[in-house]
Structures are given as C-alpha cells and as structure tokens.
PDB file of N, CA and C in Angstrom:
ATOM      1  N   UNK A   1     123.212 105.437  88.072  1.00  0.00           N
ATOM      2  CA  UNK A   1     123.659 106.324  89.128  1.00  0.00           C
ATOM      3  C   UNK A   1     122.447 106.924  89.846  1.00  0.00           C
ATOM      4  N   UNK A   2     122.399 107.490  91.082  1.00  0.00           N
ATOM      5  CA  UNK A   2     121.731 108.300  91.805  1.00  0.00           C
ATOM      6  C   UNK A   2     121.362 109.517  91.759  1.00  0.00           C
ATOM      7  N   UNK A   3     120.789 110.087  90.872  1.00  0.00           N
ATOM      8  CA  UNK A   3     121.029 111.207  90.870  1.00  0.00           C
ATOM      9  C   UNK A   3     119.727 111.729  90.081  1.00  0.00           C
ATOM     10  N   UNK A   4     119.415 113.040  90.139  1.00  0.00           N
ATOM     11  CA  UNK A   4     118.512 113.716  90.348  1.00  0.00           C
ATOM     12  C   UNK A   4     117.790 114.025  88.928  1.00  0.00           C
ATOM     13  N   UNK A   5     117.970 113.290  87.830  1.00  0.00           N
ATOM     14  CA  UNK A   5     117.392 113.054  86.117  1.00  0.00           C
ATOM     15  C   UNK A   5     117.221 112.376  86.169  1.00  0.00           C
ATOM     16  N   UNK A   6     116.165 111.283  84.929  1.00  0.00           N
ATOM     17  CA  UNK A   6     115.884 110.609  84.120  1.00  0.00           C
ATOM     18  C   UNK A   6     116.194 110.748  83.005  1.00  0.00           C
ATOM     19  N   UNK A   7     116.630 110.169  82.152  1.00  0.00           N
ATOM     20  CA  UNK A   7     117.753 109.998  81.307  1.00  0.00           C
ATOM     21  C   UNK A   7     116.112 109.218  80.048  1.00  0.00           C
ATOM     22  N   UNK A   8     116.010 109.892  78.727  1.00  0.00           N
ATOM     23  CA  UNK A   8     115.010 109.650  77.923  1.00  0.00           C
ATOM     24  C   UNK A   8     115.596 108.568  76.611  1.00  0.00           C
ATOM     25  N   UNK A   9     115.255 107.171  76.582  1.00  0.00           N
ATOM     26  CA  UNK A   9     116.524 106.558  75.714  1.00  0.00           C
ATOM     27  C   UNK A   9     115.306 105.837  74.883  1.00  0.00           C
ATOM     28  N   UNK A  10     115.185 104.746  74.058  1.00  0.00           N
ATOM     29  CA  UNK A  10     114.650 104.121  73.229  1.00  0.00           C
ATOM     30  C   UNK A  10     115.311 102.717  73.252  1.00  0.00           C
ATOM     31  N   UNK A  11     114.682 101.739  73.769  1.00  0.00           N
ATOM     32  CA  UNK A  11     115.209 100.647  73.402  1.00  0.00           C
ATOM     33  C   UNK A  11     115.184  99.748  71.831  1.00  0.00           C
ATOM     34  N   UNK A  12     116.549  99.231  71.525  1.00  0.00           N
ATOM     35  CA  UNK A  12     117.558  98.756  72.469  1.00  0.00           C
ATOM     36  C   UNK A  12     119.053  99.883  72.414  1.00  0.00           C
ATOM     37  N   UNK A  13     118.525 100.914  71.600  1.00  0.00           N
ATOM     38  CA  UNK A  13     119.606 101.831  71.571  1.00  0.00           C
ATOM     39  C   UNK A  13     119.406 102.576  72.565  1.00  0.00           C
ATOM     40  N   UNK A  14     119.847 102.223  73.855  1.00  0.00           N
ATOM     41  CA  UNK A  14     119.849 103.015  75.355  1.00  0.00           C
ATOM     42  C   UNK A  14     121.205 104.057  75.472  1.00  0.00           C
ATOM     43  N   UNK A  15     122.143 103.734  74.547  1.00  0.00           N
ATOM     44  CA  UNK A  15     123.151 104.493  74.781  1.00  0.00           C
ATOM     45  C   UNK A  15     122.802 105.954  74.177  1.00  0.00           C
ATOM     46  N   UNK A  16     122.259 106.273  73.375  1.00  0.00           N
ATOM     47  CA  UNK A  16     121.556 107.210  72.607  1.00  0.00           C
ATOM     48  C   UNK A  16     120.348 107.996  73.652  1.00  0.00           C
ATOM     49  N   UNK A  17     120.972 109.222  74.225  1.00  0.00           N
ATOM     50  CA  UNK A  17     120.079 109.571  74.823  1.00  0.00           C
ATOM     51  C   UNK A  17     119.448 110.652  74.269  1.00  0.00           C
ATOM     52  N   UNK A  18     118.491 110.790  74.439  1.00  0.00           N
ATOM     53  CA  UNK A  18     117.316 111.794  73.608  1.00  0.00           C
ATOM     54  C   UNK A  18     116.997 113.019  74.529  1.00  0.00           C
ATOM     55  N   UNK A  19     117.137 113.055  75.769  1.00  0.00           N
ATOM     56  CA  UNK A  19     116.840 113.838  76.164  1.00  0.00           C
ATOM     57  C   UNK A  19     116.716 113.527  77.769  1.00  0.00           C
ATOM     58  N   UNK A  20     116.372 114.520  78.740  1.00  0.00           N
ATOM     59  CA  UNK A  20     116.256 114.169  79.869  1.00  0.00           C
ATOM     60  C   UNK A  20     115.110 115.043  81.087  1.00  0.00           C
ATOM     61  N   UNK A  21     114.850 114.331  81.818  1.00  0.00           N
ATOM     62  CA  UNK A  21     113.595 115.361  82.592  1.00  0.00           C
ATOM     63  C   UNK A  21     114.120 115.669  83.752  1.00  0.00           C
ATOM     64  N   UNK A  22     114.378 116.615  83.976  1.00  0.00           N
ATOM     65  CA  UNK A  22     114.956 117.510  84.958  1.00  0.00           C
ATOM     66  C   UNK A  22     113.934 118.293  85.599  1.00  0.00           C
ATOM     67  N   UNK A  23     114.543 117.814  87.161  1.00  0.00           N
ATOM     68  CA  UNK A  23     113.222 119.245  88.239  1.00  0.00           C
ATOM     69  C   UNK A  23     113.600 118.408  89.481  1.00  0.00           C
ATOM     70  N   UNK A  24     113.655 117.312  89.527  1.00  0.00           N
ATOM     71  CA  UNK A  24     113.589 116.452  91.098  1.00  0.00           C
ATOM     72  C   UNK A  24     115.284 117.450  91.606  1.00  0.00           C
ATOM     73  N   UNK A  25     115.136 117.223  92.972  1.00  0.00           N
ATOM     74  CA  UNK A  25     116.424 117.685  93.565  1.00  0.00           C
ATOM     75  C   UNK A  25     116.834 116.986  94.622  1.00  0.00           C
ATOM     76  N   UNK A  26     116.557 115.815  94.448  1.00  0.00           N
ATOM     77  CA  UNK A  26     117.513 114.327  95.576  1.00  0.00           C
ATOM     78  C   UNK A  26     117.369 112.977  94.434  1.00  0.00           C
ATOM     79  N   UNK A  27     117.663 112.211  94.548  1.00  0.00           N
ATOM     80  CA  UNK A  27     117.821 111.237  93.321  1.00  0.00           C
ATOM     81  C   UNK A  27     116.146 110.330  92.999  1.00  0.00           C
ATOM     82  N   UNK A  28     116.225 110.173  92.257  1.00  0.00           N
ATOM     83  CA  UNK A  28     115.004 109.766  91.516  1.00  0.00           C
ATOM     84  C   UNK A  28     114.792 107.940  91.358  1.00  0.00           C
ATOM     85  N   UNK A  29     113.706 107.849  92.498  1.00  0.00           N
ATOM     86  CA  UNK A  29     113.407 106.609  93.424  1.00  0.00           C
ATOM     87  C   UNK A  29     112.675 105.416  92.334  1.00  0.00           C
ATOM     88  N   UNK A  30     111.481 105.831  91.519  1.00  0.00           N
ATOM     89  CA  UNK A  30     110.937 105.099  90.361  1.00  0.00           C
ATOM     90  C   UNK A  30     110.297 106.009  89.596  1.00  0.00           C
ATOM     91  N   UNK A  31     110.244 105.679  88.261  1.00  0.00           N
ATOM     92  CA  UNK A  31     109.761 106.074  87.166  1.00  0.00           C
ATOM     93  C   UNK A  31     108.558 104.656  86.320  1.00  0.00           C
ATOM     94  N   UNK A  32     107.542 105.511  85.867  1.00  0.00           N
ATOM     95  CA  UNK A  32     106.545 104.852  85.664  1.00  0.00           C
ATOM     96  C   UNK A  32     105.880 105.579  84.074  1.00  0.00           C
ATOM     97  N   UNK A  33     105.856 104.662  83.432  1.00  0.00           N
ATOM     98  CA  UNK A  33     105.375 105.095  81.728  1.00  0.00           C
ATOM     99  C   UNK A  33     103.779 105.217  81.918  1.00  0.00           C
ATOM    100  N   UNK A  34     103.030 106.137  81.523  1.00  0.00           N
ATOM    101  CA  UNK A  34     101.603 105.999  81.541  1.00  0.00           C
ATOM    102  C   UNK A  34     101.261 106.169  79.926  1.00  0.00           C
ATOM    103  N   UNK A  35     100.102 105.263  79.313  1.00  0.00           N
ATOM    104  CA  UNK A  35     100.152 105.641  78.151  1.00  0.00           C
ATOM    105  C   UNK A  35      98.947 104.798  78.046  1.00  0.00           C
ATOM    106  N   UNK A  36      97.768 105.394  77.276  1.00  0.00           N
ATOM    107  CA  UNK A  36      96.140 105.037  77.108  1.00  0.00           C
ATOM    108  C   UNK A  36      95.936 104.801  75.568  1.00  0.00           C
ATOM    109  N   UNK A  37      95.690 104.034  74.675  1.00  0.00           N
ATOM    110  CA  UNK A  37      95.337 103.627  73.564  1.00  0.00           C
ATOM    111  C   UNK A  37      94.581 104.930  73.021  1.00  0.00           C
ATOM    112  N   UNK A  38      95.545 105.788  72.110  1.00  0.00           N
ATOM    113  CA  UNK A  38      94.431 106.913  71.068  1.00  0.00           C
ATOM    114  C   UNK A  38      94.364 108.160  72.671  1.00  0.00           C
ATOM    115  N   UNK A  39      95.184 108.305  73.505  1.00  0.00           N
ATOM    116  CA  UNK A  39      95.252 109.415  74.681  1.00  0.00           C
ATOM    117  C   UNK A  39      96.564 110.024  74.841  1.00  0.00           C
ATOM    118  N   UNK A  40      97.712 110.019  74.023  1.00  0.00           N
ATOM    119  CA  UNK A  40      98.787 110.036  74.344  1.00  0.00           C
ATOM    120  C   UNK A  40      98.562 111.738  73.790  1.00  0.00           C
ATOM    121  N   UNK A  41      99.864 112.226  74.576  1.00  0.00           N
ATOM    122  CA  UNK A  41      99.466 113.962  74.128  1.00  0.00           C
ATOM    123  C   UNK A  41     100.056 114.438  72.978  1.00  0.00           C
ATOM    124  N   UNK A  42     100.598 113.708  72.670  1.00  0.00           N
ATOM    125  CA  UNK A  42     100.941 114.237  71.295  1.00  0.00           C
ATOM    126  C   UNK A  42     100.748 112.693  69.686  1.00  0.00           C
ATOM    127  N   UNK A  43     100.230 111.998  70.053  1.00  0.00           N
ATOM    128  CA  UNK A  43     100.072 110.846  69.378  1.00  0.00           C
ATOM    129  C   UNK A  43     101.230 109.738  68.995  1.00  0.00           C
ATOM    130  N   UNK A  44     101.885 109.910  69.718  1.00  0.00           N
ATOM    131  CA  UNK A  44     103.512 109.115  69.502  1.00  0.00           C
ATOM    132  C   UNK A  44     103.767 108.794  70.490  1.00  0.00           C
ATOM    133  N   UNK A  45     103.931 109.911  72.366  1.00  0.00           N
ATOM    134  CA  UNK A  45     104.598 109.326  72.841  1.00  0.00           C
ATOM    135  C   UNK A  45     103.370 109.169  74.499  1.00  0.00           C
ATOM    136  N   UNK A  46     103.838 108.702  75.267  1.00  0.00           N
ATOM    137  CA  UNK A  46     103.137 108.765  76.498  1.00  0.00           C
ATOM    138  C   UNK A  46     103.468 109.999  77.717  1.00  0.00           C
ATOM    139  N   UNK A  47     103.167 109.571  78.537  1.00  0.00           N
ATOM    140  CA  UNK A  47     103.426 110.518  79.683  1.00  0.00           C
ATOM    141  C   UNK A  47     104.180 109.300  80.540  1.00  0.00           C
ATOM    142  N   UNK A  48     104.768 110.193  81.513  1.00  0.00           N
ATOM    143  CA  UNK A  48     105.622 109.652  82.632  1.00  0.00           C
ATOM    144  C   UNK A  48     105.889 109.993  84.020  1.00  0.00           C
ATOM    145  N   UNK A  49     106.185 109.734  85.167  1.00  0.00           N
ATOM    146  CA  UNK A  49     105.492 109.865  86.381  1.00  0.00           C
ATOM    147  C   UNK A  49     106.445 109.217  87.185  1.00  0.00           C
ATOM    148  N   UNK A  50     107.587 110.038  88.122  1.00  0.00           N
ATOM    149  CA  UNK A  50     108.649 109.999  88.503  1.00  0.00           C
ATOM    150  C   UNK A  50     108.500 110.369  90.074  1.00  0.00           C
ATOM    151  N   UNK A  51     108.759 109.725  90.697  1.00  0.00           N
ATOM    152  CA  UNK A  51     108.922 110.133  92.598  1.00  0.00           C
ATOM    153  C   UNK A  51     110.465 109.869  92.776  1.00  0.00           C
ATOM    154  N   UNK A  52     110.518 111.047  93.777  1.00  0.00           N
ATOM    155  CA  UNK A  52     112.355 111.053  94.071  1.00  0.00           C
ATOM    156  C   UNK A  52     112.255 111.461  95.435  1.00  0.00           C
ATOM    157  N   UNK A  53     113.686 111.023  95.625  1.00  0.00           N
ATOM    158  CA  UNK A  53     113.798 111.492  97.237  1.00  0.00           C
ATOM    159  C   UNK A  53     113.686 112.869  97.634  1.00  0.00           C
ATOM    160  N   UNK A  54     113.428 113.684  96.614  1.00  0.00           N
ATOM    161  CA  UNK A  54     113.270 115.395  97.413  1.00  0.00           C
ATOM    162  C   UNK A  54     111.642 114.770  97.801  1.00  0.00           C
ATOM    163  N   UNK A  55     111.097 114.096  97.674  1.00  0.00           N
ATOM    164  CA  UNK A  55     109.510 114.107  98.701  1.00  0.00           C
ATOM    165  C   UNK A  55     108.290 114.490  97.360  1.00  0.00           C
ATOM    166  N   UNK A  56     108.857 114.636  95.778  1.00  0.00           N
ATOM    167  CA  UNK A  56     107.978 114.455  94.879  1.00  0.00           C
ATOM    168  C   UNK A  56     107.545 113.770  94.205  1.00  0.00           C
ATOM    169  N   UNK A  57     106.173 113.608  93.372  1.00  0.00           N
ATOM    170  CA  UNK A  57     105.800 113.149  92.784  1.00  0.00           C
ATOM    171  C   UNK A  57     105.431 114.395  91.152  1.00  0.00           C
ATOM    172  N   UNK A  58     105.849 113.505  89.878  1.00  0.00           N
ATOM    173  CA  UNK A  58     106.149 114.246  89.067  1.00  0.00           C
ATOM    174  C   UNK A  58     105.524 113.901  87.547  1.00  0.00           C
ATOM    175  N   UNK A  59     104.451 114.729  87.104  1.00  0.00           N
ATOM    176  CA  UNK A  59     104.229 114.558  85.719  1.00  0.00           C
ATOM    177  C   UNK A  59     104.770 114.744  84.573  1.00  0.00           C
ATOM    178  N   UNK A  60     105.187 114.030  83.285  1.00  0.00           N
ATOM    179  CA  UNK A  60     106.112 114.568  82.620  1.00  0.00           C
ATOM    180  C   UNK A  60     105.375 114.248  81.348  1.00  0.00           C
ATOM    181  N   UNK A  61     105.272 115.246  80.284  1.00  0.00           N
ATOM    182  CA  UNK A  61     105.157 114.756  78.433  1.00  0.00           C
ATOM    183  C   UNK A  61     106.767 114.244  78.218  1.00  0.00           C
ATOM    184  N   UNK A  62     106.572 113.109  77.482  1.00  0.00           N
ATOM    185  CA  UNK A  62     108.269 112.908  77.180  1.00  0.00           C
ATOM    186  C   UNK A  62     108.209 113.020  75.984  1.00  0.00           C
ATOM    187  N   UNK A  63     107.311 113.319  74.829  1.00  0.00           N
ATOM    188  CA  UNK A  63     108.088 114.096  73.715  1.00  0.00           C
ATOM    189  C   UNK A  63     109.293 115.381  73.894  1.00  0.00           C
ATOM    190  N   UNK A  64     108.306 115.930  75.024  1.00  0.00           N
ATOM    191  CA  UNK A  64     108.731 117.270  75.025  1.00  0.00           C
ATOM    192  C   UNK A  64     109.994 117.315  76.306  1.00  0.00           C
ATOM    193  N   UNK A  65     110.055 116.826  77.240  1.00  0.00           N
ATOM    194  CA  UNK A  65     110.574 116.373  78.317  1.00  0.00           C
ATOM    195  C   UNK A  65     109.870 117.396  79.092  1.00  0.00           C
ATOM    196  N   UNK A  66     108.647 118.018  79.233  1.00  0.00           N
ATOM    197  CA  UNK A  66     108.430 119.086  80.044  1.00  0.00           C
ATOM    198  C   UNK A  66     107.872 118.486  81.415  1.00  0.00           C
ATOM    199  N   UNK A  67     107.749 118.956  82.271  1.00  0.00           N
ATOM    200  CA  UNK A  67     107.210 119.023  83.402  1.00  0.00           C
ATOM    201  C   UNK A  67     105.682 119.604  83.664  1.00  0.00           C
ATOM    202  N   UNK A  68     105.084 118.451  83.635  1.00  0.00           N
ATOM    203  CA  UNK A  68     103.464 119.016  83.619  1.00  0.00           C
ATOM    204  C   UNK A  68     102.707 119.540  84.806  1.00  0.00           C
ATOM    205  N   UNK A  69     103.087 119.165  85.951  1.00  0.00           N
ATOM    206  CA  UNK A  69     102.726 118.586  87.113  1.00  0.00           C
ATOM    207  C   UNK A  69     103.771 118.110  88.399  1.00  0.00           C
ATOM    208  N   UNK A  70     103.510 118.643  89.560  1.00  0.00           N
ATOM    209  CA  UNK A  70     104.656 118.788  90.833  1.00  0.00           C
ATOM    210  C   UNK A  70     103.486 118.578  91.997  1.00  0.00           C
ATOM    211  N   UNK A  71     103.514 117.468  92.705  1.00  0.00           N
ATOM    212  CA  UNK A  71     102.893 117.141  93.823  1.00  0.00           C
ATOM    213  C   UNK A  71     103.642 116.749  94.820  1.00  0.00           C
ATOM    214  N   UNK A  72     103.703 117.427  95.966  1.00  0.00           N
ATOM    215  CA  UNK A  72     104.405 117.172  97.293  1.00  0.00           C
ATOM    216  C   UNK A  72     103.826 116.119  98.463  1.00  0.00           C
ATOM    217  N   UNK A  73     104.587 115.280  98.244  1.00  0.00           N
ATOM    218  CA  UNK A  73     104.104 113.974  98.788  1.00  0.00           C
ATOM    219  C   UNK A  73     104.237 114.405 100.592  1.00  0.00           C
ATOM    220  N   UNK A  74     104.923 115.028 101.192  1.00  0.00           N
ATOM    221  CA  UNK A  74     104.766 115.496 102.303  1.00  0.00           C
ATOM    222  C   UNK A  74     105.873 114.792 103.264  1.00  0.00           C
ATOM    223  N   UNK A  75     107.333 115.036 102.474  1.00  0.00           N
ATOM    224  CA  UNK A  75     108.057 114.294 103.378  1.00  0.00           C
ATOM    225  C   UNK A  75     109.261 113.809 102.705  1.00  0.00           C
ATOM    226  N   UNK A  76     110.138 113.548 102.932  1.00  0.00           N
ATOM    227  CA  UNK A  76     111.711 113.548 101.878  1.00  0.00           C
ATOM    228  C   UNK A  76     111.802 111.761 102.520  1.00  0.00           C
ATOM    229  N   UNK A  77     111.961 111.415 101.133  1.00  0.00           N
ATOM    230  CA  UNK A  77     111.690 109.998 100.794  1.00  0.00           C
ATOM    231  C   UNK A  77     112.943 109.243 101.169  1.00  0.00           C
ATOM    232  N   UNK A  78     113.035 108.187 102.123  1.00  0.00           N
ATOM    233  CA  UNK A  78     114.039 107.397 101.704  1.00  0.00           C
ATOM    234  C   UNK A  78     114.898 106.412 100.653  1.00  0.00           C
ATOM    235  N   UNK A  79     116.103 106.617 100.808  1.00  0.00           N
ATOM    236  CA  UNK A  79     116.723 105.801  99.907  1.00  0.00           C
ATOM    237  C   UNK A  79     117.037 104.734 100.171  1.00  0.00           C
ATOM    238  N   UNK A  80     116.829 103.664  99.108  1.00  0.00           N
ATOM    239  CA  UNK A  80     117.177 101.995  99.444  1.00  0.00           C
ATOM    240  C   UNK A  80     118.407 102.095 100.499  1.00  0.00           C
ATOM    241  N   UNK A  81     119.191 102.480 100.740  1.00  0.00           N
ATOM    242  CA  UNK A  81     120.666 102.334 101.726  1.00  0.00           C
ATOM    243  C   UNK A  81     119.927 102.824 102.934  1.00  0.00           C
ATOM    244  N   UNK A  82     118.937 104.324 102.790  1.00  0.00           N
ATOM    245  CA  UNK A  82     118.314 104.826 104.250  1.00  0.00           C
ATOM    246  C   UNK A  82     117.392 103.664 104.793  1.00  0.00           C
ATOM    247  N   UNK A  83     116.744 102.569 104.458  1.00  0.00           N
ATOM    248  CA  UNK A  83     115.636 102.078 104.264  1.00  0.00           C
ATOM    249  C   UNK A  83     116.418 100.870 105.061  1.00  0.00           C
ATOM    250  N   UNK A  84     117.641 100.014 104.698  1.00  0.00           N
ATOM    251  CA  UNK A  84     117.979  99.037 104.901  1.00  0.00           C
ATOM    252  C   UNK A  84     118.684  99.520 106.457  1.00  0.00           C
ATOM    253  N   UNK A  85     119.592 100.838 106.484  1.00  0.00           N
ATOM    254  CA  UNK A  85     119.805 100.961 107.707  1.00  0.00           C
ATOM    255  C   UNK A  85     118.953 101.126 109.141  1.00  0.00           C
ATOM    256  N   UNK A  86     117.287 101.826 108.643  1.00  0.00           N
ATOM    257  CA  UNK A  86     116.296 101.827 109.423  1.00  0.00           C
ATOM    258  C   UNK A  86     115.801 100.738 109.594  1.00  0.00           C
ATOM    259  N   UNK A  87     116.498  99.490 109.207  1.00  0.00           N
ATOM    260  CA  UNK A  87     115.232  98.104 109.145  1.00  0.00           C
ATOM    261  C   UNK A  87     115.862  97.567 110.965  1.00  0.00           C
ATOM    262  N   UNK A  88     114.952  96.823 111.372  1.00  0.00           N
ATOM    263  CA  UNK A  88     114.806  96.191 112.845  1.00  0.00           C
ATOM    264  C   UNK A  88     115.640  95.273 112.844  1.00  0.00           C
ATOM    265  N   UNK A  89     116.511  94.796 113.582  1.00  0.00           N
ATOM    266  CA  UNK A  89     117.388  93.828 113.718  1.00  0.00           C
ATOM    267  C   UNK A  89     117.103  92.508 113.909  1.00  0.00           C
TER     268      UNK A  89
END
C-alpha cells in the first residue's frame, strides 16, 4: 500500500512485523538498507534511509526504529501515477 510507514519484517517471515518507522507524511517512494562490516550501531542491525513524497529524505536505526536524521530535499516528490501522467505524449 501507499502510505506513509515502513513496515520492519525479517525474511522469509514478512508477515511478522517487528515494528515500523514512522515520520514521513505522503507515502514512502524507496527505502534503502545501509550496513558497513563491524559499523552497524548497535552490532546486529543496520541503518536505513527512506525518501517519500512529503519531499524527505530519512535516517533510521532499525533496531530501534528511531529516526536519526530529516533532510528536506526541497520539493514534494512525485508519485509513480503523478510521474506517468506528467510524461510527454
């Protein structure tokens, strides 16, 4: 769905949700795992890094699901449906 979480799951048990990162406020465009050999912040899990259509870009610990980090990309992002209707004929 579209909508304004990321949903924290473990594969292949995806139905099992663990938790979720909440803060974006238009739906959430891609999500990206960052994670450095022996750098992770708590030694288990990585960090994560979410842009959504409210126009952010977003740091996250996902042990914790916290919100590390809020950068304003400068502009409210389109959505795949806004994107295809703006395309040239």
């Amino acid at each position: 769905d579209r909508d304004e979480k990321v949903r924290i799951s473990n594969w292949p048990d995806t139905a099992i949700i663990e938790g979720f990162l909440l803060g974006h406020e238009d739906f959430v465009g891609s999500v990206a795992i960052i994670s450095a050999p022996g750098r992770s912040v708590d030694g288990t899990r990585p960090w994560a890094v979410s842009v959504g259509g409210d126009g952010t870009l977003r740091l996250w610990h996902l042990s914790s699901a916290a919100l590390l980090a809020t950068v304003a990309l400068g502009g409210h992002l389109a959505g795949a449906d806004d994107a295809a209707s703006e395309a040239p004929a």
